[in-house]
N, C-alpha and C. Protein backbone atom coordinates (compact mmCIF):
# COMPACT_ATOMS: atom_id res chain seq x y z
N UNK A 1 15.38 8.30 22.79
CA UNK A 1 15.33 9.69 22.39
C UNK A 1 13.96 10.05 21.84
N UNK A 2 13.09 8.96 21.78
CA UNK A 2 12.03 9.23 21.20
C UNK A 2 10.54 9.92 21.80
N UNK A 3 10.39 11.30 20.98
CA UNK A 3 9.05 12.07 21.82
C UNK A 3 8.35 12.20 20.97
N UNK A 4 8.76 11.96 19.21
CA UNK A 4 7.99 12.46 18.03
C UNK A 4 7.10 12.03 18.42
N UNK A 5 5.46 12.81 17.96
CA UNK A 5 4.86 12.54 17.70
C UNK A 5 3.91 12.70 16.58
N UNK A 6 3.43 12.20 15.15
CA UNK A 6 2.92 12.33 14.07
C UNK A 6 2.22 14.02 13.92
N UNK A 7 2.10 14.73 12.86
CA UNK A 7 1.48 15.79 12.72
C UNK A 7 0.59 15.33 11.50
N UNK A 8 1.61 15.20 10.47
CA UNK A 8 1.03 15.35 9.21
C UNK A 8 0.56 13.62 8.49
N UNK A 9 1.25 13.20 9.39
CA UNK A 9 1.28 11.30 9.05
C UNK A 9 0.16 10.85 9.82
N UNK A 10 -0.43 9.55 9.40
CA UNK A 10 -1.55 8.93 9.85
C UNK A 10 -1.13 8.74 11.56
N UNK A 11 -2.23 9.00 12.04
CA UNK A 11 -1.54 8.42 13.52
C UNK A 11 -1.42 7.19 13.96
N UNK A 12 -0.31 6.64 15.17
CA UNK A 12 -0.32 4.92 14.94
C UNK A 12 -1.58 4.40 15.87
N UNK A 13 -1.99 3.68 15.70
CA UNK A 13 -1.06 2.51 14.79
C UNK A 13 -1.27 2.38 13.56
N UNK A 14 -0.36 2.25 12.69
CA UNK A 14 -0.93 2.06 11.44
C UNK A 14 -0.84 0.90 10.32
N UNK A 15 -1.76 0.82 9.20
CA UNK A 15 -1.86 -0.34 8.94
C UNK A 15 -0.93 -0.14 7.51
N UNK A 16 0.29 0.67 7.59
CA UNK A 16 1.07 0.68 6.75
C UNK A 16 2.19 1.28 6.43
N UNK A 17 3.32 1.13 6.36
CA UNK A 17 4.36 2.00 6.50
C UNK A 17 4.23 3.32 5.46
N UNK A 18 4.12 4.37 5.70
CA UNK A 18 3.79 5.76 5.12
C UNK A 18 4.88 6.23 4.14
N UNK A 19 6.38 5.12 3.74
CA UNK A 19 7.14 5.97 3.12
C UNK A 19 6.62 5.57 1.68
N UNK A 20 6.86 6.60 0.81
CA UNK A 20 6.91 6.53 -0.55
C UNK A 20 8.56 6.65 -1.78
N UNK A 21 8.04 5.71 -2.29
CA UNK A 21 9.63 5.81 -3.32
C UNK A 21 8.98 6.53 -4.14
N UNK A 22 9.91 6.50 -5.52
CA UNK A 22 9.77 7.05 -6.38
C UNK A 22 9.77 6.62 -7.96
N UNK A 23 8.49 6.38 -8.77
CA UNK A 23 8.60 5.62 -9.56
C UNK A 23 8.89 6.52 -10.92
N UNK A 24 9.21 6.62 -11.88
CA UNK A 24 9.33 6.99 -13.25
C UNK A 24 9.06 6.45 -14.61
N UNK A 25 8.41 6.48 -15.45
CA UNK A 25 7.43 5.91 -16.07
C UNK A 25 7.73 6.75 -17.42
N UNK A 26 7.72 6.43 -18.74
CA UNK A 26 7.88 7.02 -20.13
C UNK A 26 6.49 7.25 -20.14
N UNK A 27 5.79 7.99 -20.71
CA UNK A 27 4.29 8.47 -21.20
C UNK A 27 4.54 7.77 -22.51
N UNK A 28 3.13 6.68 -23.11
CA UNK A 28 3.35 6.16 -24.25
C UNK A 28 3.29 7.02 -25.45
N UNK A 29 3.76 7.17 -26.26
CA UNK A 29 3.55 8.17 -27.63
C UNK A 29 4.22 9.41 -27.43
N UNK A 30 4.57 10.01 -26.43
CA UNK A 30 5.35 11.06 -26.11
C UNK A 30 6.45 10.84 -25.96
N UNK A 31 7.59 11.14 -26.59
CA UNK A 31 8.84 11.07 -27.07
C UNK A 31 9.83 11.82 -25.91
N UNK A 32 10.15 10.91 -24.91
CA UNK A 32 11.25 11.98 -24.27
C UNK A 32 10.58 12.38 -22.83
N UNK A 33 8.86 12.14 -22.77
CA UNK A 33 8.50 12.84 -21.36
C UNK A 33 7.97 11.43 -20.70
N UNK A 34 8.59 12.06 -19.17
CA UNK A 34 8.49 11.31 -18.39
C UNK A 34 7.45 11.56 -17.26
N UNK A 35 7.17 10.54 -16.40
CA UNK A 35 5.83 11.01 -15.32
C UNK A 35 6.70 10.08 -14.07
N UNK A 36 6.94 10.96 -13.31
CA UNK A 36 7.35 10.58 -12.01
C UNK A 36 6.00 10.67 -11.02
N UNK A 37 5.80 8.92 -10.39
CA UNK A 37 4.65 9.45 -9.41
C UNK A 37 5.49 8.57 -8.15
N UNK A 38 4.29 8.19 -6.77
CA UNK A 38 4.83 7.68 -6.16
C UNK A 38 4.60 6.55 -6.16
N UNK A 39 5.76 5.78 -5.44
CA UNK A 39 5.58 3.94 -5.07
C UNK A 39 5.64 4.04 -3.42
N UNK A 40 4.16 3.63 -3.05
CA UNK A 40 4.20 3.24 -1.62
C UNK A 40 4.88 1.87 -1.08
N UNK A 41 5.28 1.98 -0.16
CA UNK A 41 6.17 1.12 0.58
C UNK A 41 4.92 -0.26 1.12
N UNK A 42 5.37 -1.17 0.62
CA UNK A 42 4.63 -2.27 0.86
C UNK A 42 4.76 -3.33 2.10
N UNK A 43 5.94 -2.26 2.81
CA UNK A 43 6.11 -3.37 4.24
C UNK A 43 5.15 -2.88 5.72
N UNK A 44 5.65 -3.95 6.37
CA UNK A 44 4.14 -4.26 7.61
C UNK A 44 4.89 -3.24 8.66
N UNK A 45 4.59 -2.13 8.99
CA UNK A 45 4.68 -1.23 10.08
C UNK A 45 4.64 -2.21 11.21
N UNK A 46 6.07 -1.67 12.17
CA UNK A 46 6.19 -1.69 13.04
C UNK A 46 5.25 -0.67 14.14
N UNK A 47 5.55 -0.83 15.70
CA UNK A 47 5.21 -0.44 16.25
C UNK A 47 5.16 0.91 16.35
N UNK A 48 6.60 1.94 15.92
CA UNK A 48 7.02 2.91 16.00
C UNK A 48 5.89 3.90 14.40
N UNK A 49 5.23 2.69 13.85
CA UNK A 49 4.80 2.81 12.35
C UNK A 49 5.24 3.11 11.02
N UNK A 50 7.15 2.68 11.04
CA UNK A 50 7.68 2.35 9.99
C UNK A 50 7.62 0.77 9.95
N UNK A 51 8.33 0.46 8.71
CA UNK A 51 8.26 -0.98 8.20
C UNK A 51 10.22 -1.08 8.61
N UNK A 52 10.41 -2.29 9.03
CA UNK A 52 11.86 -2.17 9.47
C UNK A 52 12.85 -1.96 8.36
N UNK A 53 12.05 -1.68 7.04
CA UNK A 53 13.46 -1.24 5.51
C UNK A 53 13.60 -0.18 6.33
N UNK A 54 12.56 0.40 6.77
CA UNK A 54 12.52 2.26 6.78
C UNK A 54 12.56 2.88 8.44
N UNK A 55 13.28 2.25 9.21
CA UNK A 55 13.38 2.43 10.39
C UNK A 55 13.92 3.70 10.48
N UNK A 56 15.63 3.70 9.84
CA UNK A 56 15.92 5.33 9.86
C UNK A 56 15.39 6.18 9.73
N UNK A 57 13.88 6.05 8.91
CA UNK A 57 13.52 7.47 9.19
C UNK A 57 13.06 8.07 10.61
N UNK A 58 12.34 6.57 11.17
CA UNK A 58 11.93 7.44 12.74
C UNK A 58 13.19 7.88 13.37
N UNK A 59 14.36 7.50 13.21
CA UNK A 59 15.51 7.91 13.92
C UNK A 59 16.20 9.31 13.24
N UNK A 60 15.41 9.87 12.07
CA UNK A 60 15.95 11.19 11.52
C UNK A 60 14.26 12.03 12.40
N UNK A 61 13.23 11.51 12.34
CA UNK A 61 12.25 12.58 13.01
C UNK A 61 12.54 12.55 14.66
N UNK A 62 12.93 11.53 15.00
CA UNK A 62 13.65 11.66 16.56
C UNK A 62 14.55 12.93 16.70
N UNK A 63 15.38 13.04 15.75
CA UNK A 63 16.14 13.42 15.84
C UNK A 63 15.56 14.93 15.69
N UNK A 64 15.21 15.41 15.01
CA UNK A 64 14.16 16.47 14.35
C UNK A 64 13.28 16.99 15.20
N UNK A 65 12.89 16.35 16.48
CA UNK A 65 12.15 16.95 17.47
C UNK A 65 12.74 16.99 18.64
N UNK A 66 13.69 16.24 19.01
CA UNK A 66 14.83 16.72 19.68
C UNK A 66 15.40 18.54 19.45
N UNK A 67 15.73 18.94 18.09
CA UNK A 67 16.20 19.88 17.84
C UNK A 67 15.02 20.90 17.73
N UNK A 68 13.66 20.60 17.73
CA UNK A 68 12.82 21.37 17.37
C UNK A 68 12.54 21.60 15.90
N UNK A 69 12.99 20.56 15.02
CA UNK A 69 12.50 21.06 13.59
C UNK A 69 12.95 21.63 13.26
N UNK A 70 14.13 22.66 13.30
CA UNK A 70 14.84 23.88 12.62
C UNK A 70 14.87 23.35 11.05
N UNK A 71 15.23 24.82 10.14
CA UNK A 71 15.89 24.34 8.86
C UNK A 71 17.33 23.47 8.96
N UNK A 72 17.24 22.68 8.10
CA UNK A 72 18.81 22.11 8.06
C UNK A 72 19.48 22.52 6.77
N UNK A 73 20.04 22.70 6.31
CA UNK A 73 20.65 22.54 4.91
C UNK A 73 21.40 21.21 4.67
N UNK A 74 21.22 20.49 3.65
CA UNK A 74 21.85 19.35 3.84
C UNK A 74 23.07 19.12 2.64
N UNK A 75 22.71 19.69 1.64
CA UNK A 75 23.76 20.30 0.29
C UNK A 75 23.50 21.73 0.11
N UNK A 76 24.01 22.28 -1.26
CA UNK A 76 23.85 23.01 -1.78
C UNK A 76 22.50 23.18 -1.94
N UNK A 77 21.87 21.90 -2.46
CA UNK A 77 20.83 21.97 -3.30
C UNK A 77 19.41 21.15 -2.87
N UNK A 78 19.45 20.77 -1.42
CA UNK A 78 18.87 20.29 -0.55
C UNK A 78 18.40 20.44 0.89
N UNK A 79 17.58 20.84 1.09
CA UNK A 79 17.21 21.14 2.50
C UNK A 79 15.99 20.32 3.41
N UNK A 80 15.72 20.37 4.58
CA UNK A 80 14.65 19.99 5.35
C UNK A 80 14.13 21.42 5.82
N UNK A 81 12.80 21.99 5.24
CA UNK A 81 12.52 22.98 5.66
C UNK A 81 11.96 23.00 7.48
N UNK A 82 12.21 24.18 8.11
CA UNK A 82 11.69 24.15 9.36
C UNK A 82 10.12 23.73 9.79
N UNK A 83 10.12 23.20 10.58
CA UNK A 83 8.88 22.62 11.59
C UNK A 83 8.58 21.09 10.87
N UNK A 84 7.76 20.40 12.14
CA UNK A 84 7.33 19.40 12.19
C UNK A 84 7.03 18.84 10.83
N UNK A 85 6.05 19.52 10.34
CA UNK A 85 5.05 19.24 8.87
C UNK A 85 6.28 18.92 7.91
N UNK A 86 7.40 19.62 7.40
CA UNK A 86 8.37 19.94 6.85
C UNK A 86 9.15 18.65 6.77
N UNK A 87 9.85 18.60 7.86
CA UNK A 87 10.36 17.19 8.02
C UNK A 87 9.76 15.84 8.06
N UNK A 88 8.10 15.96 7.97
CA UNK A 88 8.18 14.49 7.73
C UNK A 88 7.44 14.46 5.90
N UNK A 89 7.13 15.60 5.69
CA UNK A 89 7.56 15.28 3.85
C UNK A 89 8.46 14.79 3.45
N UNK A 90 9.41 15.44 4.35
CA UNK A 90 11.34 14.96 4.14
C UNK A 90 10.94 13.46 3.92
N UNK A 91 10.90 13.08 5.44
CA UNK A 91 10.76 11.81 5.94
C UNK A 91 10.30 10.55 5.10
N UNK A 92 8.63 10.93 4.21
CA UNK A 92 8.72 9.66 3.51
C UNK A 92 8.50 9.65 2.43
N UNK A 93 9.86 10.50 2.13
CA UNK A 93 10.45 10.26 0.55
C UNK A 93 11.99 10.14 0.77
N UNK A 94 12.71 10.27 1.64
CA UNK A 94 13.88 9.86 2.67
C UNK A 94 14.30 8.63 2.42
N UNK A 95 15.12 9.28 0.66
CA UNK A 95 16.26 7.18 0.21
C UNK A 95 17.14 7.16 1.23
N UNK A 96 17.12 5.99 0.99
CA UNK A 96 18.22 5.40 1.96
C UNK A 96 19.53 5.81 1.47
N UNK A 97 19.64 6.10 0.17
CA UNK A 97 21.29 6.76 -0.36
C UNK A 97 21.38 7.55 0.25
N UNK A 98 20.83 8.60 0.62
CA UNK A 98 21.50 9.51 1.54
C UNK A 98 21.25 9.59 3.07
N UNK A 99 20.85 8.80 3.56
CA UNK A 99 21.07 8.25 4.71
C UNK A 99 22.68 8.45 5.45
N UNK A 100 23.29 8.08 5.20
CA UNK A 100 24.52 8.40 5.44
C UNK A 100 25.06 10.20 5.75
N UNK A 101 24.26 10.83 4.92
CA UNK A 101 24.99 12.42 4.39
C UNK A 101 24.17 12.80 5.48
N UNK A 102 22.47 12.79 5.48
CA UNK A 102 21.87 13.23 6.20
C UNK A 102 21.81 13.20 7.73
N UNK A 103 22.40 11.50 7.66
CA UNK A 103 22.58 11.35 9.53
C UNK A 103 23.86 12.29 10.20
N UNK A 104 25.00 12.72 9.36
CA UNK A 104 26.37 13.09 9.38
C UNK A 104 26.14 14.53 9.69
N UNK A 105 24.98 15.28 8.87
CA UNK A 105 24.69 16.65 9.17
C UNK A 105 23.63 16.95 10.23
N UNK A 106 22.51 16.24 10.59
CA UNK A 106 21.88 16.27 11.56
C UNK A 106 22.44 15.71 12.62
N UNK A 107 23.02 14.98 12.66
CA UNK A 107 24.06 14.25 13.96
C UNK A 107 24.53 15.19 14.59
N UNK A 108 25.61 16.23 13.88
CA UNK A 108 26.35 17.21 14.36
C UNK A 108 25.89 18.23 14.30
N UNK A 109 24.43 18.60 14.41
CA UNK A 109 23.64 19.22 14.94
C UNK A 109 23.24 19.03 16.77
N UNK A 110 23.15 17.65 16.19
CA UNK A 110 22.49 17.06 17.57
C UNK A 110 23.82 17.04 18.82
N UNK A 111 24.41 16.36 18.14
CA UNK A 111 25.63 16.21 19.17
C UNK A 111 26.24 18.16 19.50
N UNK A 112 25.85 18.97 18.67
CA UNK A 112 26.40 20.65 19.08
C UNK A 112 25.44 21.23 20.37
N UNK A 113 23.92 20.58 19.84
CA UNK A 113 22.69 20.91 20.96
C UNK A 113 23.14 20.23 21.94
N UNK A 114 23.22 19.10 22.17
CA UNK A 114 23.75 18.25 23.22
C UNK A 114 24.91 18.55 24.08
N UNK A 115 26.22 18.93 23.39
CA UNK A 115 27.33 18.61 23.89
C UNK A 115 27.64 20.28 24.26
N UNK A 116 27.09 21.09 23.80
CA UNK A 116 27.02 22.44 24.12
C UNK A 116 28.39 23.03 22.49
């Protein structure tokens, strides 16, 4: 299914898998505030130029250019905004906890484009 091709991400090949976690950190002497930055992903990119923790994501931007990038809504309180650029911000900050929710609502996207 695969036609993605990178917009906003390094192009491949690359010498590193592009997703980022998310780290959280107390500020010393400040009582209560916190500093969320990022944690880059320390595994060896594959061919596709994820690291194989983070494979699903090329299989959510597959999926994503298949449909053309549309908005998705994925909760209430969560979305993948429309176009390319959009979805791969999604993409590598894209936990694996919701992996599950997200494949379930873009799936039946895909399978509605597909199956008519």
């Amino acid at each position: 299914m695969s036609g993605y091709v990178p917009v906003t991400l390094p192009p491949l090949p690359r010498v590193r898998c592009p997703w980022q976690g998310r780290r959280m950190t107390l500020e010393p002497g400040l009582s209560g505030t916190a500093r969320i930055t990022a944690k880059p992903c320390t595994g060896a990119p594959l061919a596709n130029g994820w690291c194989e923790q983070h494979q699903y994501v090329q299989q959510l931007l597959d999926y994503g250019h298949a449909l053309g990038y549309p908005l998705v809504w994925l909760n209430m309180h969560l979305w993948i905004g429309r176009g390319c650029a959009n979805w791969e911000a999604y993409a590598v900050r894209y936990p694996a906890r919701r992996q599950s929710q997200v494949n379930f609502v873009v799936g039946q996207l895909y399978k509605k484009q597909v199956c008519g």
